[in-house]
PDB file of N, CA and C in Angstrom:
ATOM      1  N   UNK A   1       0.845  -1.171   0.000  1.00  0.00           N
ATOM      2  CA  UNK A   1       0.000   0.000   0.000  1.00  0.00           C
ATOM      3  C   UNK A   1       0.896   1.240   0.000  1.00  0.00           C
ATOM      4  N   UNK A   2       0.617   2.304  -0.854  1.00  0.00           N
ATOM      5  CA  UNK A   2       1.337   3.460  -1.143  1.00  0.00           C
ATOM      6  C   UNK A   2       0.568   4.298   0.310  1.00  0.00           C
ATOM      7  N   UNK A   3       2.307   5.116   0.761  1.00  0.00           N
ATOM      8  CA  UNK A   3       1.855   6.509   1.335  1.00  0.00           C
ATOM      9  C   UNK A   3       0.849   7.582   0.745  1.00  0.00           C
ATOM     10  N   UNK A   4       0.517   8.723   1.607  1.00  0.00           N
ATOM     11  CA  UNK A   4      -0.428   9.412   0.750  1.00  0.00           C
ATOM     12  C   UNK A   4       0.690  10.336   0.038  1.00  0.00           C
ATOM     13  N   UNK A   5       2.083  10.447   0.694  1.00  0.00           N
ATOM     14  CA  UNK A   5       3.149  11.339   0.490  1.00  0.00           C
ATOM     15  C   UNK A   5       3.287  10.901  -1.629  1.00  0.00           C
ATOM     16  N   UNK A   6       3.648   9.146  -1.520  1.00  0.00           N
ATOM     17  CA  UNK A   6       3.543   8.459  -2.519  1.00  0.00           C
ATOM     18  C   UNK A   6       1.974   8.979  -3.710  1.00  0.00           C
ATOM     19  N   UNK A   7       1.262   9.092  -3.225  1.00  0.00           N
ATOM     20  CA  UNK A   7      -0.018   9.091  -3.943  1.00  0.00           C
ATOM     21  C   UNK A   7       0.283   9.948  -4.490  1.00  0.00           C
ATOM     22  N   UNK A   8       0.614  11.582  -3.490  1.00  0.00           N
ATOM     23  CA  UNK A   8       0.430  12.984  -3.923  1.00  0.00           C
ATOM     24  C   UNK A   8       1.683  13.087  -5.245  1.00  0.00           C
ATOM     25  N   UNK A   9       2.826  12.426  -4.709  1.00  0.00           N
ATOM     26  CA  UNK A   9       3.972  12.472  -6.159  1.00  0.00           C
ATOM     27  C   UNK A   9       2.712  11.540  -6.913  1.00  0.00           C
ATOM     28  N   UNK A  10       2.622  10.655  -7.297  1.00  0.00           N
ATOM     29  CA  UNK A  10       1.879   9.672  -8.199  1.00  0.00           C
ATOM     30  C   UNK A  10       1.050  10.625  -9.178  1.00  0.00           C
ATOM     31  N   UNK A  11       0.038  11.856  -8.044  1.00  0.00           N
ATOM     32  CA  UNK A  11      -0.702  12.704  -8.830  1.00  0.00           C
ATOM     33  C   UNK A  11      -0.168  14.023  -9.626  1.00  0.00           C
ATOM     34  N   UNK A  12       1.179  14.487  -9.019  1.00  0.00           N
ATOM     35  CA  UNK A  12       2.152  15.086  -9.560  1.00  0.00           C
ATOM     36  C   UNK A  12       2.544  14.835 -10.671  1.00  0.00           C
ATOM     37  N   UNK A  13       2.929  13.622 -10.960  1.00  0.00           N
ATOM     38  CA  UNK A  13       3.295  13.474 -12.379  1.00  0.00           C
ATOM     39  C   UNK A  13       2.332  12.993 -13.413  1.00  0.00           C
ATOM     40  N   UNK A  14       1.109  12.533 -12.843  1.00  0.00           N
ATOM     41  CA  UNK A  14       0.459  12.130 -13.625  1.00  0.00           C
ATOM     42  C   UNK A  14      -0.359  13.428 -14.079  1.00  0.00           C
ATOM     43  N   UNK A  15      -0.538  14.559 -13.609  1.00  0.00           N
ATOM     44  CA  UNK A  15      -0.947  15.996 -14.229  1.00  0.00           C
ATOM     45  C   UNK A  15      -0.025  16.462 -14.905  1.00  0.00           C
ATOM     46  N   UNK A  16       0.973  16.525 -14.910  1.00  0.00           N
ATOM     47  CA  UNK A  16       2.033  17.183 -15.461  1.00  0.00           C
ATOM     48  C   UNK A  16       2.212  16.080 -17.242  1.00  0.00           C
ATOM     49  N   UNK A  17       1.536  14.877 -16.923  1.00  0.00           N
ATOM     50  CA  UNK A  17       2.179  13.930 -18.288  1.00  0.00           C
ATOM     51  C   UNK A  17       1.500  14.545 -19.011  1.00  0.00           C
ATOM     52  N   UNK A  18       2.070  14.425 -20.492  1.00  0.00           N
ATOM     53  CA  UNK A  18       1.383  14.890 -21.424  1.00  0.00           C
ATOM     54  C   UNK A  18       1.354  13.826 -22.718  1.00  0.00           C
ATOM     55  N   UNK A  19      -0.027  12.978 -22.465  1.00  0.00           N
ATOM     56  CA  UNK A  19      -0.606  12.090 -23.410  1.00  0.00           C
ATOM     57  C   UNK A  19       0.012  11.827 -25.334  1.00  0.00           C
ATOM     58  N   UNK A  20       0.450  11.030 -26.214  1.00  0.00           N
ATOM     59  CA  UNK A  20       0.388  11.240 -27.213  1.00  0.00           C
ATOM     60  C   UNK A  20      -1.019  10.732 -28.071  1.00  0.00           C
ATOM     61  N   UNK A  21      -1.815   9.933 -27.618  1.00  0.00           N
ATOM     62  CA  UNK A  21      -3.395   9.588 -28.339  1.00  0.00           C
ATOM     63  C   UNK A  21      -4.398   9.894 -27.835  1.00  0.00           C
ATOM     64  N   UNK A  22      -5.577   9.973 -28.072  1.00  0.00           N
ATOM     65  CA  UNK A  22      -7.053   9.932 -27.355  1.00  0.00           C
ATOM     66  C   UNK A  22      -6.984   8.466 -26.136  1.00  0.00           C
ATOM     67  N   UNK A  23      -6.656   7.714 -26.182  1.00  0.00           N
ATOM     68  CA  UNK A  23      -6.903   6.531 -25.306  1.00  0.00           C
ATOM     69  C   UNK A  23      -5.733   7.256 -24.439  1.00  0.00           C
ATOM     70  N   UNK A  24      -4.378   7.227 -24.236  1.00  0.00           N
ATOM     71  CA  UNK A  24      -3.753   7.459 -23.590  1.00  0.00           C
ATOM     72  C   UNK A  24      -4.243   8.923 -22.956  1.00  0.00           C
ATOM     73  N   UNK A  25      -4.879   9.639 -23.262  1.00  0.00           N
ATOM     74  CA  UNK A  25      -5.395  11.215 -22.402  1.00  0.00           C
ATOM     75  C   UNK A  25      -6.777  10.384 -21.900  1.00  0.00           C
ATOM     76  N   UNK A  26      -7.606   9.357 -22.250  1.00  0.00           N
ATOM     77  CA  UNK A  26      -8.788   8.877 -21.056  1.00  0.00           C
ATOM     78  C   UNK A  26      -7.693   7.984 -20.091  1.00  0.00           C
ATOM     79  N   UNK A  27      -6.737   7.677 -19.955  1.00  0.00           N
ATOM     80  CA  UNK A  27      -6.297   6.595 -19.176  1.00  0.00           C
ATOM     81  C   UNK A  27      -5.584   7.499 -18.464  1.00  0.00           C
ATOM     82  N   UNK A  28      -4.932   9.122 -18.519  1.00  0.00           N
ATOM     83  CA  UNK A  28      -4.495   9.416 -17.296  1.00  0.00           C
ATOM     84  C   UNK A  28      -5.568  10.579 -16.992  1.00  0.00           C
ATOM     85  N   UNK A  29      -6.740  10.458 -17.848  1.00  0.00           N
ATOM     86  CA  UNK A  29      -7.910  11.100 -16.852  1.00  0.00           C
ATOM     87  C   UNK A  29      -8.507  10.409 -15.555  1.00  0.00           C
ATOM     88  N   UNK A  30      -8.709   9.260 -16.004  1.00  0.00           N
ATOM     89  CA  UNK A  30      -8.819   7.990 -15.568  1.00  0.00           C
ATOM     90  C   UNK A  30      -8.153   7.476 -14.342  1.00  0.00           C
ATOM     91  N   UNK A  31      -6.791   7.544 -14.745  1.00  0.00           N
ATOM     92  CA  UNK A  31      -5.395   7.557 -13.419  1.00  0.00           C
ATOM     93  C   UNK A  31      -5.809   8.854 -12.288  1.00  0.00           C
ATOM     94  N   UNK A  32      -5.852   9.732 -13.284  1.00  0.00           N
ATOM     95  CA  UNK A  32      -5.620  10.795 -12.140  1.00  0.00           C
ATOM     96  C   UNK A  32      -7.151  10.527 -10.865  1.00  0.00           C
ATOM     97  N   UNK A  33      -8.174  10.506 -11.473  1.00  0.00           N
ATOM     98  CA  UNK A  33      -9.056  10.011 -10.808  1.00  0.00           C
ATOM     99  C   UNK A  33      -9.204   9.646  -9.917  1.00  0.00           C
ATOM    100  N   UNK A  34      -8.546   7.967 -10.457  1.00  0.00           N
ATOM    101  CA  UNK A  34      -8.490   7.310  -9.378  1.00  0.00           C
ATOM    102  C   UNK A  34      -7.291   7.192  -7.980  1.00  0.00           C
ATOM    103  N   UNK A  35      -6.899   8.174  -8.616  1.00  0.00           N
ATOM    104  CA  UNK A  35      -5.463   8.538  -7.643  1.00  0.00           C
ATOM    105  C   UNK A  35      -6.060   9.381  -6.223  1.00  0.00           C
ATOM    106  N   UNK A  36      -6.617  10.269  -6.917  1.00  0.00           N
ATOM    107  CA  UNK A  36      -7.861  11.326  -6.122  1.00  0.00           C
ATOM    108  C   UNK A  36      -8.261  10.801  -5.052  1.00  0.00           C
ATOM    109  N   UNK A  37      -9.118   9.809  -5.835  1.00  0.00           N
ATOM    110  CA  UNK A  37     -10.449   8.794  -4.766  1.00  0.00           C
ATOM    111  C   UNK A  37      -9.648   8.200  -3.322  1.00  0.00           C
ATOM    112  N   UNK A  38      -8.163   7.676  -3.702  1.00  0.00           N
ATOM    113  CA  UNK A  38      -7.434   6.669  -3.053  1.00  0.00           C
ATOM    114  C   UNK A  38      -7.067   7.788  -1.814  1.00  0.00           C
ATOM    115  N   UNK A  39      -6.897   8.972  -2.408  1.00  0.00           N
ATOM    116  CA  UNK A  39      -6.182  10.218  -1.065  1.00  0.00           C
ATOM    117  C   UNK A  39      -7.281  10.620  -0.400  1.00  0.00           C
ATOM    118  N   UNK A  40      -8.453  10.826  -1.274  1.00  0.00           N
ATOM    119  CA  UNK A  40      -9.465  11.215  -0.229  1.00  0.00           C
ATOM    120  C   UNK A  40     -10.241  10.166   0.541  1.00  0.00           C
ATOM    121  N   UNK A  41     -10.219   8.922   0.526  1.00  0.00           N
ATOM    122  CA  UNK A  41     -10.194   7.764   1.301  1.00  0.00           C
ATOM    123  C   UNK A  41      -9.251   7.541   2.256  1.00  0.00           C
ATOM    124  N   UNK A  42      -8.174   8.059   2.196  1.00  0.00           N
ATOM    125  CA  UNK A  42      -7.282   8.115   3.581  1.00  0.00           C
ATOM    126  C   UNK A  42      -6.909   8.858   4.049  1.00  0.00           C
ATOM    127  N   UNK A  43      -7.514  10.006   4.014  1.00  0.00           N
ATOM    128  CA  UNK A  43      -7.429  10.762   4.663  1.00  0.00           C
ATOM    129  C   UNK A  43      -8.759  11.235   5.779  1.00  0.00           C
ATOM    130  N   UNK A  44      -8.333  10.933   6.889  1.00  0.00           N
ATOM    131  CA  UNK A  44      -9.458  11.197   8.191  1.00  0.00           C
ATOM    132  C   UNK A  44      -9.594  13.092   8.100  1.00  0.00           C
ATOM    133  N   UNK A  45     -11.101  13.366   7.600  1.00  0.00           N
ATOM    134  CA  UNK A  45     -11.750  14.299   7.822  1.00  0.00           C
ATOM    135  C   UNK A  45     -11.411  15.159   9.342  1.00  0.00           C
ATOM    136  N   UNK A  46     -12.378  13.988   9.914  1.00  0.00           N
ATOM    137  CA  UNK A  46     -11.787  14.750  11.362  1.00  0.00           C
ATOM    138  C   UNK A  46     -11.137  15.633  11.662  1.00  0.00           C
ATOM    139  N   UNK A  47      -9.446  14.866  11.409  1.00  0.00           N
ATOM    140  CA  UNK A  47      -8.411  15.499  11.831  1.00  0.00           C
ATOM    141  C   UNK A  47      -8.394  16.809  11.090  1.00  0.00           C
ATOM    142  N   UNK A  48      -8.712  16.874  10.013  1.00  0.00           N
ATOM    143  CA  UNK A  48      -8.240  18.344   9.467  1.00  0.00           C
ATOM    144  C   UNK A  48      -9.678  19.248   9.358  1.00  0.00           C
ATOM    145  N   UNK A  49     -10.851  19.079   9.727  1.00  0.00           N
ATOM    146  CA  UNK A  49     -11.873  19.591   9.999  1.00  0.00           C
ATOM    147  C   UNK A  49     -11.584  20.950   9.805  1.00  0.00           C
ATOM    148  N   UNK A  50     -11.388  21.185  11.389  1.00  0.00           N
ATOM    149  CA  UNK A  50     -10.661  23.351  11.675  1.00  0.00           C
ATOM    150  C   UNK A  50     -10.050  23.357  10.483  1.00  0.00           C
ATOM    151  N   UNK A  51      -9.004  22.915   9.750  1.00  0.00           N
ATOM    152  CA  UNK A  51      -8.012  23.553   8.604  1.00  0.00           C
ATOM    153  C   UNK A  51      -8.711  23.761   7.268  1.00  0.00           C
ATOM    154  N   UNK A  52      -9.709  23.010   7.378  1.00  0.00           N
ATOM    155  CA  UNK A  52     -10.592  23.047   6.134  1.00  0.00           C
ATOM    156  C   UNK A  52     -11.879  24.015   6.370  1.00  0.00           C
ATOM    157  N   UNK A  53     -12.517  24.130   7.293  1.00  0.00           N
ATOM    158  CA  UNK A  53     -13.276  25.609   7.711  1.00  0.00           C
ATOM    159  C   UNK A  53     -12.566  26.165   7.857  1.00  0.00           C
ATOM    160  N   UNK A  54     -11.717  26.945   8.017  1.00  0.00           N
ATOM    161  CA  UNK A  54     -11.169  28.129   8.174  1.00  0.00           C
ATOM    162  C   UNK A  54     -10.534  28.615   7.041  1.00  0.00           C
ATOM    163  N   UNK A  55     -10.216  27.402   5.532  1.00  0.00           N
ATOM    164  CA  UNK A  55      -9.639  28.002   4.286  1.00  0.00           C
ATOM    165  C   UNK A  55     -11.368  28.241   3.782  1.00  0.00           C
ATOM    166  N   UNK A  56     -12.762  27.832   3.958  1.00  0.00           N
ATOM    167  CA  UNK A  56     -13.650  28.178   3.232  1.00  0.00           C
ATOM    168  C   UNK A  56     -14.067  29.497   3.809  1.00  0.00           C
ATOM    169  N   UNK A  57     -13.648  29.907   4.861  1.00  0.00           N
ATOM    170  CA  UNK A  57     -14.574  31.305   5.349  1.00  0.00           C
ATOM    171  C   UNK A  57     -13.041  32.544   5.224  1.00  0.00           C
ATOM    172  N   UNK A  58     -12.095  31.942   4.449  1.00  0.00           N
ATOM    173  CA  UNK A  58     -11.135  33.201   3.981  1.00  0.00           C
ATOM    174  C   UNK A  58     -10.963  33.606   2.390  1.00  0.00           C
TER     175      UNK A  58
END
């Protein structure tokens, strides 16, 4: 199982790639996606609750 440290590079480069076909640009739409889903699944709400109200009311 990847860190989220791991995930966040994973999503780093996978925004930054730049596709040469139509199939290869749905497969790192696709990647990036599911890269997303995997960080916001491990990451406990909770804990960052306050840090996340306080960036929506600035």
């Amino acid at each position: 199982m990847k860190t989220v440290h791991e995930l966040f590079s994973e999503l780093d480069y996978w925004e930054e790639y730049t596709p040469n076909s139509t199939m290869s640009r749905i497969e790192k739409v696709n990647h990036i996606s599911r890269v997303k889903r995997e960080i916001a699944n491990r990451i406990n709400i909770e804990e960052y609750r306050g840090y996340i109200e306080s960036k929506e009311t600035n």
